[in-house]
Protein backbone atom coordinates (compact mmCIF):
# COMPACT_ATOMS: atom_id res chain seq x y z
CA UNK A 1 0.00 0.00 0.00
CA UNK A 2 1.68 3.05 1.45
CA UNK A 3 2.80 5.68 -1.54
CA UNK A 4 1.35 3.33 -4.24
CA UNK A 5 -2.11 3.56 -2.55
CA UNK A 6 -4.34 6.86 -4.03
CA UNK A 7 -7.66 8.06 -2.92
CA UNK A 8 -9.68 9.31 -6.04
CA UNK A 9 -10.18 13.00 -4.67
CA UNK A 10 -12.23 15.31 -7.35
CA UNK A 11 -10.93 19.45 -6.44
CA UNK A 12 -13.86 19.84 -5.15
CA UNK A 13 -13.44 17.72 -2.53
CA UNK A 14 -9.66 18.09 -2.03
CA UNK A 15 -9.11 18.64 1.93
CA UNK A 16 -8.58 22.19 3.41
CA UNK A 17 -4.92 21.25 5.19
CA UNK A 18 -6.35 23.26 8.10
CA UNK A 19 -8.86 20.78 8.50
CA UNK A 20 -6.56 18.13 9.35
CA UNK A 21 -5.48 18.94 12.77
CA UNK A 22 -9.09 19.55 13.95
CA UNK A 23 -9.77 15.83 12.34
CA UNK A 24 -7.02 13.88 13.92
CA UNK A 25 -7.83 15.52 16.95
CA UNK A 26 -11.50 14.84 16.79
CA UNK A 27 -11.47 11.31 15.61
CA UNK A 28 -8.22 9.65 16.60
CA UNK A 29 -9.25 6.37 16.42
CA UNK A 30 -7.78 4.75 13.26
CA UNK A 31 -7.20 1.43 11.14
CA UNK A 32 -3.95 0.71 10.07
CA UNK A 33 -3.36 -1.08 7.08
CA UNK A 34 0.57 -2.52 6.86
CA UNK A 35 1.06 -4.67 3.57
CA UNK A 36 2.45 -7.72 2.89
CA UNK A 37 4.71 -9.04 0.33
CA UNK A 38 2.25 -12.41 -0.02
CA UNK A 39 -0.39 -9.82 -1.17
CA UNK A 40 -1.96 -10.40 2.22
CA UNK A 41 -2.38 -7.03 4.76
CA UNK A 42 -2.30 -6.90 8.01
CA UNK A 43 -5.04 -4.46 9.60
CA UNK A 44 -5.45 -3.02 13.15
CA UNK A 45 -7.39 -0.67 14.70
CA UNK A 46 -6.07 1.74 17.55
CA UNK A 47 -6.03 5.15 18.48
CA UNK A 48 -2.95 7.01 16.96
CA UNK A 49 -2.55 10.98 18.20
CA UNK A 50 -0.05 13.60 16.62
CA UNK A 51 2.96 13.88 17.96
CA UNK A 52 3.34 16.95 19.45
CA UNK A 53 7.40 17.54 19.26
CA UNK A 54 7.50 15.88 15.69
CA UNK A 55 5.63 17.75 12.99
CA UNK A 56 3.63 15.12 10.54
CA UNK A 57 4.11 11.66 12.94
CA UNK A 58 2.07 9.83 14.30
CA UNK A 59 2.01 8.10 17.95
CA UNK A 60 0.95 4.39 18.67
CA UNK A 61 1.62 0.99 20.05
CA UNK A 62 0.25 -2.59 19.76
CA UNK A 63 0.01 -5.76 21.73
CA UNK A 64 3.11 -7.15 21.20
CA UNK A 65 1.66 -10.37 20.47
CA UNK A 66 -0.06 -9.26 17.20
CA UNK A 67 1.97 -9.89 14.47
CA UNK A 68 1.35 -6.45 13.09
CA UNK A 69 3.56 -4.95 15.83
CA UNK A 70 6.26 -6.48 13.83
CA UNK A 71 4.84 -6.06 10.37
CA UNK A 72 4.88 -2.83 10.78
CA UNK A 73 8.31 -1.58 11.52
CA UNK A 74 9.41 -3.89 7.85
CA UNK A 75 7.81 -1.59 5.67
CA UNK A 76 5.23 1.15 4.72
CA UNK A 77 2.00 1.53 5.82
CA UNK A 78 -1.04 3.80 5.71
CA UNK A 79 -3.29 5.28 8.74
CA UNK A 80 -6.94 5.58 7.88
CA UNK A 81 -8.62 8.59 9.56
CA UNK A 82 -12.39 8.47 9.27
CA UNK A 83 -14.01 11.91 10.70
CA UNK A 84 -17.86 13.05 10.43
CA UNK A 85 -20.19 11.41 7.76
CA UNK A 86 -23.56 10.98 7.18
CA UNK A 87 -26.36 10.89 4.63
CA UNK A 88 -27.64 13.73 2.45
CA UNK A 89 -31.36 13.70 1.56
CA UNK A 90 -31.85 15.34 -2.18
CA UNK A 91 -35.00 16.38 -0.33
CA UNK A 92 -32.96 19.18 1.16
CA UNK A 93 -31.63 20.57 -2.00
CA UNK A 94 -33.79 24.06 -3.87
CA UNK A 95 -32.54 22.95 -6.90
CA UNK A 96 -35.38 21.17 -9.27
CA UNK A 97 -34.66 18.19 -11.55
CA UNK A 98 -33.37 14.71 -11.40
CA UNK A 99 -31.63 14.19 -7.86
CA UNK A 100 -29.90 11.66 -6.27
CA UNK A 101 -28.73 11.00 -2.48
CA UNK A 102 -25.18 10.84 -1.06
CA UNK A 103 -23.10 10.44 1.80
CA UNK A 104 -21.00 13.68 3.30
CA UNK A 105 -17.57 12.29 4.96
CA UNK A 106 -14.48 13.47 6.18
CA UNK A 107 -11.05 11.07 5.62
CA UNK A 108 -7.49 11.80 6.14
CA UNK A 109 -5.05 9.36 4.82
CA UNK A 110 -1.56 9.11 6.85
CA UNK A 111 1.50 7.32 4.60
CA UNK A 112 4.73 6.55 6.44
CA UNK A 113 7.37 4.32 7.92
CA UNK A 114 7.36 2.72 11.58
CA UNK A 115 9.84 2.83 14.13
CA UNK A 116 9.88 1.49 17.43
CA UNK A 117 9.93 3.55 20.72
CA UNK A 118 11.24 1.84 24.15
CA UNK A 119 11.78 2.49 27.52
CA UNK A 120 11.56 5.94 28.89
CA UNK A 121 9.94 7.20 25.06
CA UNK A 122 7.26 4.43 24.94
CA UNK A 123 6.46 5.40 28.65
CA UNK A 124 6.12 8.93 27.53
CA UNK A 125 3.68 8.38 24.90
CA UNK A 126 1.82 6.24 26.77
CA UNK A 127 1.32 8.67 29.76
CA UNK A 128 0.49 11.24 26.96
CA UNK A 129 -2.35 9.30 25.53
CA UNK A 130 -3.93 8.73 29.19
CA UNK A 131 -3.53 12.63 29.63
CA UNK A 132 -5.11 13.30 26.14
CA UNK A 133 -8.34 11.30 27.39
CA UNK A 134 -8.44 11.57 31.21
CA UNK A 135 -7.85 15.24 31.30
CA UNK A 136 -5.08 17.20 33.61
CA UNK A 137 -7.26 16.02 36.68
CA UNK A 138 -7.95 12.37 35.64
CA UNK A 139 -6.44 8.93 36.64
CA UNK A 140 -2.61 8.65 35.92
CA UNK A 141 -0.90 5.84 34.70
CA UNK A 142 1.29 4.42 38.15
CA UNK A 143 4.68 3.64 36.24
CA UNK A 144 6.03 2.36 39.07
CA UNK A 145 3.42 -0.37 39.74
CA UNK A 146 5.46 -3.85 38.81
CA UNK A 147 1.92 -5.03 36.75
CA UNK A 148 2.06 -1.92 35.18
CA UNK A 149 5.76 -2.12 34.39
CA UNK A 150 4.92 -6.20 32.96
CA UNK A 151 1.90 -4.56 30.43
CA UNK A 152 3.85 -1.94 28.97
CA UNK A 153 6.55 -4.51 28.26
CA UNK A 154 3.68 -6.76 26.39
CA UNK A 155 2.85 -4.11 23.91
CA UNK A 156 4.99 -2.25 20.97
CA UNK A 157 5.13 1.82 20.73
CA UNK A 158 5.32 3.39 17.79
CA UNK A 159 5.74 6.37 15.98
CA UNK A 160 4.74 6.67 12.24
CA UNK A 161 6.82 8.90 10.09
CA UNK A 162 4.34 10.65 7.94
CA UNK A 163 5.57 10.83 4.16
CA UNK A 164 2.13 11.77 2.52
CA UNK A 165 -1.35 12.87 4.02
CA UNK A 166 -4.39 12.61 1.41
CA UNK A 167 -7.12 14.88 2.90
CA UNK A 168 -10.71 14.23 1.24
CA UNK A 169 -13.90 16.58 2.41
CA UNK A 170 -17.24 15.56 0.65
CA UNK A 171 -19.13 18.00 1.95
CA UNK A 172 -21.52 19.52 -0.92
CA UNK A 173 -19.06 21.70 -2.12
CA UNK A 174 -20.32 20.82 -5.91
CA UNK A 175 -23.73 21.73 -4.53
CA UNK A 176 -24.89 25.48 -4.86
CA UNK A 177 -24.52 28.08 -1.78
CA UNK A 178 -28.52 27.33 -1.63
CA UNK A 179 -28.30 23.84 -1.51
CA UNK A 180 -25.37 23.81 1.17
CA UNK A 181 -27.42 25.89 3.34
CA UNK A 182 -29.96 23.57 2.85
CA UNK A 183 -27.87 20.48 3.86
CA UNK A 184 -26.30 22.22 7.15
CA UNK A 185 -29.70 23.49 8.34
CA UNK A 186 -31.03 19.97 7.15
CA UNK A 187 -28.41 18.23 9.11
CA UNK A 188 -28.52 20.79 12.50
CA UNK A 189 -32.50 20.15 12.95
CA UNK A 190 -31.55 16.51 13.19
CA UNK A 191 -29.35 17.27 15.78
CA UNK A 192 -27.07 15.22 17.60
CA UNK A 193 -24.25 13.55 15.88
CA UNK A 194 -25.10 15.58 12.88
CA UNK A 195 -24.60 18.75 14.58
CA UNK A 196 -20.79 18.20 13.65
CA UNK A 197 -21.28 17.47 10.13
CA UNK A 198 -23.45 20.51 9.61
CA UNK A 199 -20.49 22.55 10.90
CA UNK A 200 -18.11 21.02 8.60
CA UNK A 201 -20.66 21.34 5.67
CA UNK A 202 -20.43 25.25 6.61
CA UNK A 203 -16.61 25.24 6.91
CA UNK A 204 -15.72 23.72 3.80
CA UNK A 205 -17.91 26.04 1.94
CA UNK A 206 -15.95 27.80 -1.28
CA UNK A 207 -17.53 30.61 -2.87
């Protein structure tokens, strides 16, 4: 996979690189696809968070007794980033005519290299990713706990050098200004979930 893997991306829908930061941030659970040379892939799916002292790399670890954990640090692979998505009703378009539905998403795609972090690095990302979740005020990982110290040597950190991001935002941006309005209001009265994709719907707009 990795740089010979392409996401069909019309310009409409190319991704604003702004948007990308907000995404991993938002949605940092990803799958991660590591080819093999039988044609086979090996596919996990973990939460991977920007690293915040090394621009464009990625943070991570595995069980160590996954294969993947291995797989991963013999050759490229690519982090799938899925962000808000849902369905879009032609019902909410002005526009008369023949009209079809479709599905509004957000998708980053992260290519790179593995390499493994140990010791005192893997314990730093690992305290990281319980800060990123549990807050300043939350539950701290106990380092010093002897269980503790066991698990962390049963799983393999990570970070993934990122040579290419592909950025796609499907967000009606091929529709009229009318007919994106329609869509975000369409999608806030719904509420809930949606409430984020009518946001991005607005963002992306390009006039």
């Amino acid at each position: 996979m990795g740089a010979g893997a392409m996401m069909y991306t019309p310009d409409a829908f190319s991704g604003r690189p702004a948007a990308l930061t907000e995404l991993l941030a938002a949605h940092p659970f990803a799958t991660l696809i590591t080819p093999q040379a039988d044609g086979e892939s090996w596919i996990s799916h973990l939460v991977l968070l920007a690293d915040p002292e090394q621009p464009d790399c990625l943070l991570g670890h595995l069980a160590r007794a996954n294969p993947h954990s291995q797989a991963l640090l013999r050759g490229g692979s690519v982090a799938l980033f899925h962000g808000e998505h849902g369905y879009v009703s032609p019902a909410w378009y002005a526009a008369g005519g023949a009209q079809v539905p479709t599905w509004n998403y957000r998708v980053a795609h992260a290519h790179g290299v593995a390499e493994e972090m140990e010791g005192a690095a893997l314990l730093s990302q690992l305290e990281r990713q319980v800060r990123c979740f549990e807050g300043e005020s939350g539950w701290r990982l106990p380092s010093e706990n002897p269980a503790i110290q066991a698990m962390q040597r049963a799983v393999v950190g990570f970070r993934l050098r990122v040579k290419r991001w592909d950025i796609k935002e499907k967000l009606s941006q091929n529709r009229s200004a009318v007919d994106r309005n329609g869509v975000s209001a369409a999608l806030e009265r719904m509420g809930g979930e949606n409430d984020a994709l009518a946001r991005a719907v607005r963002d992306a707009r390009r006039d």
